[in-house]
N, C-alpha and C. Protein backbone atom coordinates (compact mmCIF):
# COMPACT_ATOMS: atom_id res chain seq x y z
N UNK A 1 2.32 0.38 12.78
CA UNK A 1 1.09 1.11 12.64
C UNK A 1 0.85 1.39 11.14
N UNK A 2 -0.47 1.04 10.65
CA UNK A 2 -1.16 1.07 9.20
C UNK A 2 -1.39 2.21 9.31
N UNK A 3 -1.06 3.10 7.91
CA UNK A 3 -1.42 4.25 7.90
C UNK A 3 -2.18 4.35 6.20
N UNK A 4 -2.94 5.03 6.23
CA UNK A 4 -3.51 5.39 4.73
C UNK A 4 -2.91 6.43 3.84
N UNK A 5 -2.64 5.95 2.94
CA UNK A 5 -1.66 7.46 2.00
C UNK A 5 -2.14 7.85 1.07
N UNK A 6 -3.07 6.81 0.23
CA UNK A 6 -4.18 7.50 -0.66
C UNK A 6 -5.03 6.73 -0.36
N UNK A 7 -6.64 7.17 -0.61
CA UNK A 7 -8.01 6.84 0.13
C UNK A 7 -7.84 5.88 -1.21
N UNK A 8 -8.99 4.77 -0.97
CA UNK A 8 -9.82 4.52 -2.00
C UNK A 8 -10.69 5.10 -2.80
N UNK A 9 -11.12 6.25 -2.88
CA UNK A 9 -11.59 7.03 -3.47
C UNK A 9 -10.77 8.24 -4.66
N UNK A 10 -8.90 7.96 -3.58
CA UNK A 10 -8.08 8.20 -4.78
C UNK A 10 -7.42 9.59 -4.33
N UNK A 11 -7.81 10.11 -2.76
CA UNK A 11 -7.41 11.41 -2.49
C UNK A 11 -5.94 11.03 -1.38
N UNK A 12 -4.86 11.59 -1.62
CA UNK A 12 -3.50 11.92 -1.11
C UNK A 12 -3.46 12.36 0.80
N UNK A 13 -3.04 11.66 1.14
CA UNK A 13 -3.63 12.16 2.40
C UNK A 13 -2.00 12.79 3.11
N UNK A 14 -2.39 14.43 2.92
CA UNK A 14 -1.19 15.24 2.56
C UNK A 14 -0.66 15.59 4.31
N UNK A 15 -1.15 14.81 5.33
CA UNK A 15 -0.83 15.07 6.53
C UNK A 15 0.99 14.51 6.24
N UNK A 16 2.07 15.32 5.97
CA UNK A 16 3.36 14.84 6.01
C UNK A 16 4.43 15.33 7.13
N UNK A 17 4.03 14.03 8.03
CA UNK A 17 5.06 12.99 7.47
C UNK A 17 3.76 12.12 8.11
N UNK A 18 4.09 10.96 7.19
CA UNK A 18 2.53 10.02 7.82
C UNK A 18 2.81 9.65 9.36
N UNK A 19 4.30 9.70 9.74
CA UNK A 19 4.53 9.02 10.75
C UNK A 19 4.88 9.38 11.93
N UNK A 20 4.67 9.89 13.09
CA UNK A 20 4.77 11.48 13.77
C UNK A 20 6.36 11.16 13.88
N UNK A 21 6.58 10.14 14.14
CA UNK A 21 8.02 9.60 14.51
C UNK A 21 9.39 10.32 13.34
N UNK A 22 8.46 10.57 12.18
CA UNK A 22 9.78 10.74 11.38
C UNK A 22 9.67 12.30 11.12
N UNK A 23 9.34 13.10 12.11
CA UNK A 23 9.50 15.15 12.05
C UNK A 23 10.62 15.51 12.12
N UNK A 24 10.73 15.18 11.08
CA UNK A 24 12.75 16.66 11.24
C UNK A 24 13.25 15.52 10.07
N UNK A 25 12.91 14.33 9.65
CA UNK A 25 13.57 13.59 8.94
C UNK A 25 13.22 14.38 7.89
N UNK A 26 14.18 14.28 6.66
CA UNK A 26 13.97 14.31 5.10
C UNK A 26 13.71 13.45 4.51
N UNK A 27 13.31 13.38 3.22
CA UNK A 27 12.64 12.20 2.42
C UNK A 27 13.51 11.44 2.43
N UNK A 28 15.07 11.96 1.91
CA UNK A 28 16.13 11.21 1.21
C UNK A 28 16.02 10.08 2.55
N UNK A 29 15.80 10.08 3.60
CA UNK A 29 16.30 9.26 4.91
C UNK A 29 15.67 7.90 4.76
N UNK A 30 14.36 7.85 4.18
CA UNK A 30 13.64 6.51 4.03
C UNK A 30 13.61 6.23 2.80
N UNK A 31 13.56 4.31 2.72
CA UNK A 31 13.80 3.42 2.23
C UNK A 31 12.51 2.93 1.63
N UNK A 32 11.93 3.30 0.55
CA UNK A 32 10.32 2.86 0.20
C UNK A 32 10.46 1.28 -0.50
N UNK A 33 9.58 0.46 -0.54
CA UNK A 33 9.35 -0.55 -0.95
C UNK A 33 7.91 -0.64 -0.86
N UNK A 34 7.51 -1.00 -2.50
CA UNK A 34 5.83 -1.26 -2.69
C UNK A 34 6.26 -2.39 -3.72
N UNK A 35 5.25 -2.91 -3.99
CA UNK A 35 4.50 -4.04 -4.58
C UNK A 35 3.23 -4.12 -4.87
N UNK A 36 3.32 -4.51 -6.02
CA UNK A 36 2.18 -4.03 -7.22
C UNK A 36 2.10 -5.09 -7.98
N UNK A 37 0.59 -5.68 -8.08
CA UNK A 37 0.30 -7.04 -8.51
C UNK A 37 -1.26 -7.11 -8.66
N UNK A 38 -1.83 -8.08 -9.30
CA UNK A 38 -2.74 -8.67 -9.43
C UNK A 38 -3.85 -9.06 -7.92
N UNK A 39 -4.44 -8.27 -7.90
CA UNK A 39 -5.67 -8.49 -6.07
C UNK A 39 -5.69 -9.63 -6.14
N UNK A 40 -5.43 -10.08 -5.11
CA UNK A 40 -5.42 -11.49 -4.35
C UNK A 40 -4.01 -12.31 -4.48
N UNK A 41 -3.26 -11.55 -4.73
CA UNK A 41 -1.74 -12.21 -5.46
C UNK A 41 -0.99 -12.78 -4.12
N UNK A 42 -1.06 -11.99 -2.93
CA UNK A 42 -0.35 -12.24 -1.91
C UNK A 42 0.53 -11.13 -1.83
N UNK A 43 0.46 -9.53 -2.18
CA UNK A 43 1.22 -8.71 -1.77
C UNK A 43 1.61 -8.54 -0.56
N UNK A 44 0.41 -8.17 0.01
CA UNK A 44 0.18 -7.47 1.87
C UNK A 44 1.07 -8.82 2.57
N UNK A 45 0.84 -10.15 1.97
CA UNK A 45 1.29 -11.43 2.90
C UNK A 45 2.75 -11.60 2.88
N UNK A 46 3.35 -10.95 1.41
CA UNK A 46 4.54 -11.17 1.02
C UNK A 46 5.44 -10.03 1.92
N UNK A 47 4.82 -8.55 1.96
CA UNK A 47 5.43 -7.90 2.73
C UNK A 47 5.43 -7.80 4.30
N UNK A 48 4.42 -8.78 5.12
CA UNK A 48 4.16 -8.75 6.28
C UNK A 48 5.45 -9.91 6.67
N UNK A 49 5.42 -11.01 5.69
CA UNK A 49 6.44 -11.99 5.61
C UNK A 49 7.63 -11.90 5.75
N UNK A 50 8.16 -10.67 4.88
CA UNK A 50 9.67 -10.50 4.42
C UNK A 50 9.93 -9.36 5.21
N UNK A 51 9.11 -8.20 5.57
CA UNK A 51 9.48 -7.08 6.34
C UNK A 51 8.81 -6.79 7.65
N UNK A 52 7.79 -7.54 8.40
CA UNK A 52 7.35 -7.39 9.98
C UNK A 52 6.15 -6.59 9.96
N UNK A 53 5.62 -6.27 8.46
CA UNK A 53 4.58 -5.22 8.49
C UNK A 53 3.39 -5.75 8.97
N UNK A 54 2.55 -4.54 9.29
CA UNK A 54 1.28 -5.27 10.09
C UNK A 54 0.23 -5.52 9.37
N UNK A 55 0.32 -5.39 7.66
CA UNK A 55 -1.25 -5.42 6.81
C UNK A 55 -2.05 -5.87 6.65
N UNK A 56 -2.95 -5.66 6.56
CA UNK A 56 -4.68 -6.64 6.81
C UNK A 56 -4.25 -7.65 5.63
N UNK A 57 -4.90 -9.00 5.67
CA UNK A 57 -4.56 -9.80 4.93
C UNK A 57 -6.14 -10.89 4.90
N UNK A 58 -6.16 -11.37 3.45
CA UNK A 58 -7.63 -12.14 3.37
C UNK A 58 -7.18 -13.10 4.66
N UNK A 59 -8.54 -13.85 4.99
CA UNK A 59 -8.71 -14.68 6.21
C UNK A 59 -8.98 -16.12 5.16
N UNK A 60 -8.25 -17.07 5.97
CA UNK A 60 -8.03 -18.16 4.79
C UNK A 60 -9.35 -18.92 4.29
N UNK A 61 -9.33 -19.45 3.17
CA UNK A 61 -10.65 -20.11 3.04
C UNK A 61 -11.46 -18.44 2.25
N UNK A 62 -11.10 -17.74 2.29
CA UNK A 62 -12.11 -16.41 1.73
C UNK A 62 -12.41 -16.29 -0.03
N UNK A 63 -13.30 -15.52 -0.40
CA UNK A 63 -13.16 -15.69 -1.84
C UNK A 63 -11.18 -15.26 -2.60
N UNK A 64 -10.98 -15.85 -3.35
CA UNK A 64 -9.74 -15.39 -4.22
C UNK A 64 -9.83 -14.32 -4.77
N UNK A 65 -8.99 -13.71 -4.62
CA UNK A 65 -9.02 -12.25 -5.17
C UNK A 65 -10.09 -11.03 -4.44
N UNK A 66 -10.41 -11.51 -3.35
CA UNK A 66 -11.38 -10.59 -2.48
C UNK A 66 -10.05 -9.23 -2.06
N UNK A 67 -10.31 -8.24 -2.05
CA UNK A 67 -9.06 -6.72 -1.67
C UNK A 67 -9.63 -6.90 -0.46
N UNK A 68 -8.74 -6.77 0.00
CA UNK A 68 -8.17 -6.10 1.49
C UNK A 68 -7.44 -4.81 1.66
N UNK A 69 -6.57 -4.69 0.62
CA UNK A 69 -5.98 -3.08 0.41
C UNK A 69 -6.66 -2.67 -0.84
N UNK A 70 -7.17 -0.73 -0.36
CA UNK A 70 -8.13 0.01 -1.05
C UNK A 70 -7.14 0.98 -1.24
N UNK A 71 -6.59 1.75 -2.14
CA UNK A 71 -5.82 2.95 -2.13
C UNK A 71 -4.44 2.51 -1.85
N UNK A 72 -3.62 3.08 -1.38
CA UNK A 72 -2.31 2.71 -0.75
C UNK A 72 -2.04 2.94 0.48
N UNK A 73 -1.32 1.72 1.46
CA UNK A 73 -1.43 1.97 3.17
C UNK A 73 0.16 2.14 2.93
N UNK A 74 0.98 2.71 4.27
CA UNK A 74 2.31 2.16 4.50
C UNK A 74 2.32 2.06 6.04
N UNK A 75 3.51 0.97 6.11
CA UNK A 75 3.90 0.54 6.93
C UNK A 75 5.52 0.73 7.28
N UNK A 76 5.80 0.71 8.57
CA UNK A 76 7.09 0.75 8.31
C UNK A 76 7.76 -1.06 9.21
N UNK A 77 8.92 -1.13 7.99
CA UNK A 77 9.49 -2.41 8.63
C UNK A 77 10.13 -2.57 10.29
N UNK A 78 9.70 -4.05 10.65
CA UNK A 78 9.65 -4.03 11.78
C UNK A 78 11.40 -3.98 12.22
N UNK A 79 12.08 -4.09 11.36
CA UNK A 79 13.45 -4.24 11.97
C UNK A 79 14.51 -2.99 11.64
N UNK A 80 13.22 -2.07 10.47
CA UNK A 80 14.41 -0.84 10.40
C UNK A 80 12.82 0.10 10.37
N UNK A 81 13.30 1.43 11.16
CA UNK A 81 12.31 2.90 10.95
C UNK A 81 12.64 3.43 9.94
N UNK A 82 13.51 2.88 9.04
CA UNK A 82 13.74 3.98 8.11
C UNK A 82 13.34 3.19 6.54
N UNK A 83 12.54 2.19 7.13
CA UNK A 83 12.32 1.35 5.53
C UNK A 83 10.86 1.49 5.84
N UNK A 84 9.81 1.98 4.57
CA UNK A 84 8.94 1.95 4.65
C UNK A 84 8.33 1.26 3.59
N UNK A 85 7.11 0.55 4.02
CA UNK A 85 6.43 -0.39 2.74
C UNK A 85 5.00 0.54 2.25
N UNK A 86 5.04 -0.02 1.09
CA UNK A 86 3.35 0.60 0.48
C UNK A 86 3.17 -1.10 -0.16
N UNK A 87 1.45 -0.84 0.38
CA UNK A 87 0.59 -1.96 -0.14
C UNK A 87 -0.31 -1.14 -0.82
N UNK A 88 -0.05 -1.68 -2.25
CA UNK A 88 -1.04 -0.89 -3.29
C UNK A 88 -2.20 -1.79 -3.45
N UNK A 89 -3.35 -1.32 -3.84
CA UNK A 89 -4.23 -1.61 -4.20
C UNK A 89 -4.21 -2.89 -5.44
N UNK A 90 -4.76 -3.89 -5.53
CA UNK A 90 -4.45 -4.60 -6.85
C UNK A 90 -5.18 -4.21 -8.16
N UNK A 91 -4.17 -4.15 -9.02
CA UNK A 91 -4.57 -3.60 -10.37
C UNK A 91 -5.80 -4.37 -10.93
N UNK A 92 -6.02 -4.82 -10.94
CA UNK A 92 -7.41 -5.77 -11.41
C UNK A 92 -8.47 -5.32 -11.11
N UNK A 93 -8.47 -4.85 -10.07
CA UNK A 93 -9.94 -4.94 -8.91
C UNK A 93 -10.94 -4.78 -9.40
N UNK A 94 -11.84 -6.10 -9.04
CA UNK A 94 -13.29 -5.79 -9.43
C UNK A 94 -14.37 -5.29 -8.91
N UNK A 95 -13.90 -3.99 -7.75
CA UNK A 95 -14.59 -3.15 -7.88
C UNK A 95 -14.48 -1.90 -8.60
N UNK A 96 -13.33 -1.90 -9.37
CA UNK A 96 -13.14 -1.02 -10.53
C UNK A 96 -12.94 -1.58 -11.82
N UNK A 97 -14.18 -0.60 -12.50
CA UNK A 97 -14.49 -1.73 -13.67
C UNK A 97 -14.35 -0.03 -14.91
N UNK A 98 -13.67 -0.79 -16.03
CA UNK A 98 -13.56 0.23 -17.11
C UNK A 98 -12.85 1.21 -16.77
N UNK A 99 -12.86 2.32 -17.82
CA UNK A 99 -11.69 2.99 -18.11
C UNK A 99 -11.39 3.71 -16.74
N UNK A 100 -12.20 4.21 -16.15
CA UNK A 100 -12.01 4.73 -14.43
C UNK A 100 -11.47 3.84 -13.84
N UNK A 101 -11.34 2.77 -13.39
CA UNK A 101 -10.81 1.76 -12.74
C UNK A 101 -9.88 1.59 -13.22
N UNK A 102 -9.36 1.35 -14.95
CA UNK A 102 -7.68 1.50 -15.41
C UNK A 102 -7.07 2.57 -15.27
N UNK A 103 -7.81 3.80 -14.75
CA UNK A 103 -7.29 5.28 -14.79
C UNK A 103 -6.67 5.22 -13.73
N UNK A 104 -7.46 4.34 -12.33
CA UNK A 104 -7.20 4.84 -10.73
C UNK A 104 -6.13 3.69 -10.67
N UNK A 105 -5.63 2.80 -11.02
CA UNK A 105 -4.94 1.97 -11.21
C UNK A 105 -3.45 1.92 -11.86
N UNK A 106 -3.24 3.05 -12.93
CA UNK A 106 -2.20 3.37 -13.08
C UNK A 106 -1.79 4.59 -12.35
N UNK A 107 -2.88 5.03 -11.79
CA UNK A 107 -2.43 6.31 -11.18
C UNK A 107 -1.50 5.65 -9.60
N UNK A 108 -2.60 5.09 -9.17
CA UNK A 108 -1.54 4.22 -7.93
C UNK A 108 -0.08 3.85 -8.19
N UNK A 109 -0.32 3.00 -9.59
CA UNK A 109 0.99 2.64 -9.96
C UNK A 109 2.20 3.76 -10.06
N UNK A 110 1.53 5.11 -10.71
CA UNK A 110 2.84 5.88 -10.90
C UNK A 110 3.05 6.34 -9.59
N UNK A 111 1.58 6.29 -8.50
CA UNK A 111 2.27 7.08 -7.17
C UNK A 111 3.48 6.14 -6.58
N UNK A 112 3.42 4.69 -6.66
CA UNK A 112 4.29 3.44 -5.22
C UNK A 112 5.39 3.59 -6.41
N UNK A 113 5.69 3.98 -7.52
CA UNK A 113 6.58 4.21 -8.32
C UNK A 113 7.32 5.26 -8.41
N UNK A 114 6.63 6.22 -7.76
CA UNK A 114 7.73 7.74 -7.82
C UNK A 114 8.77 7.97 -6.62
């Protein structure tokens, strides 16, 4: 199950724990993994690939570099509950253009980074 953790618009979505499944767990218990790249790079494909996640992914033949992930989603891997993925937004995106768009862009970055 896709869950949203920051909107595209850039707001924290502070319902914690995203996952009803993990109430009574502590942070220390899960295993984060994000990936952070260039929109259209093949993130969402690379982690649906390597970890069972369910993330929306371009439909083939579509423009290059078209987003599919807006903000940051997570997922958790299909073979462990305690590994969770973030699909960040791609740093490029051209629907963010100028210094606001490099602002919301490193900000993602320091969030799938902390």
């Amino acid at each position: 199950m896709v869950v949203e953790v920051v909107s595209a618009s850039g707001e924290v979505n502070g319902k914690v724990p995203w996952f009803a499944e993990d109430e009574g767990l502590g942070a220390e218990a899960m295993t984060v993994v994000s990936v952070l790249g260039a929109q259209g790079s093949g993130k969402s494909t690379l982690l649906n690939a390597l970890l069972g996640t369910g993330f929306s992914v371009a439909k083939k033949g579509s423009l290059l570099g078209a987003a599919t992930t807006r903000g940051v989603v997570a997922d958790k891997a299909a073979e462990s509950q305690l590994l969770m993925a973030f699909d960040v937004e791609g740093a490029d995106g051209r629907e963010r253009a100028g210094r606001e768009g490099k602002k919301f862009a490193a900000n993602l970055a320091g969030f799938a980074g902390a």
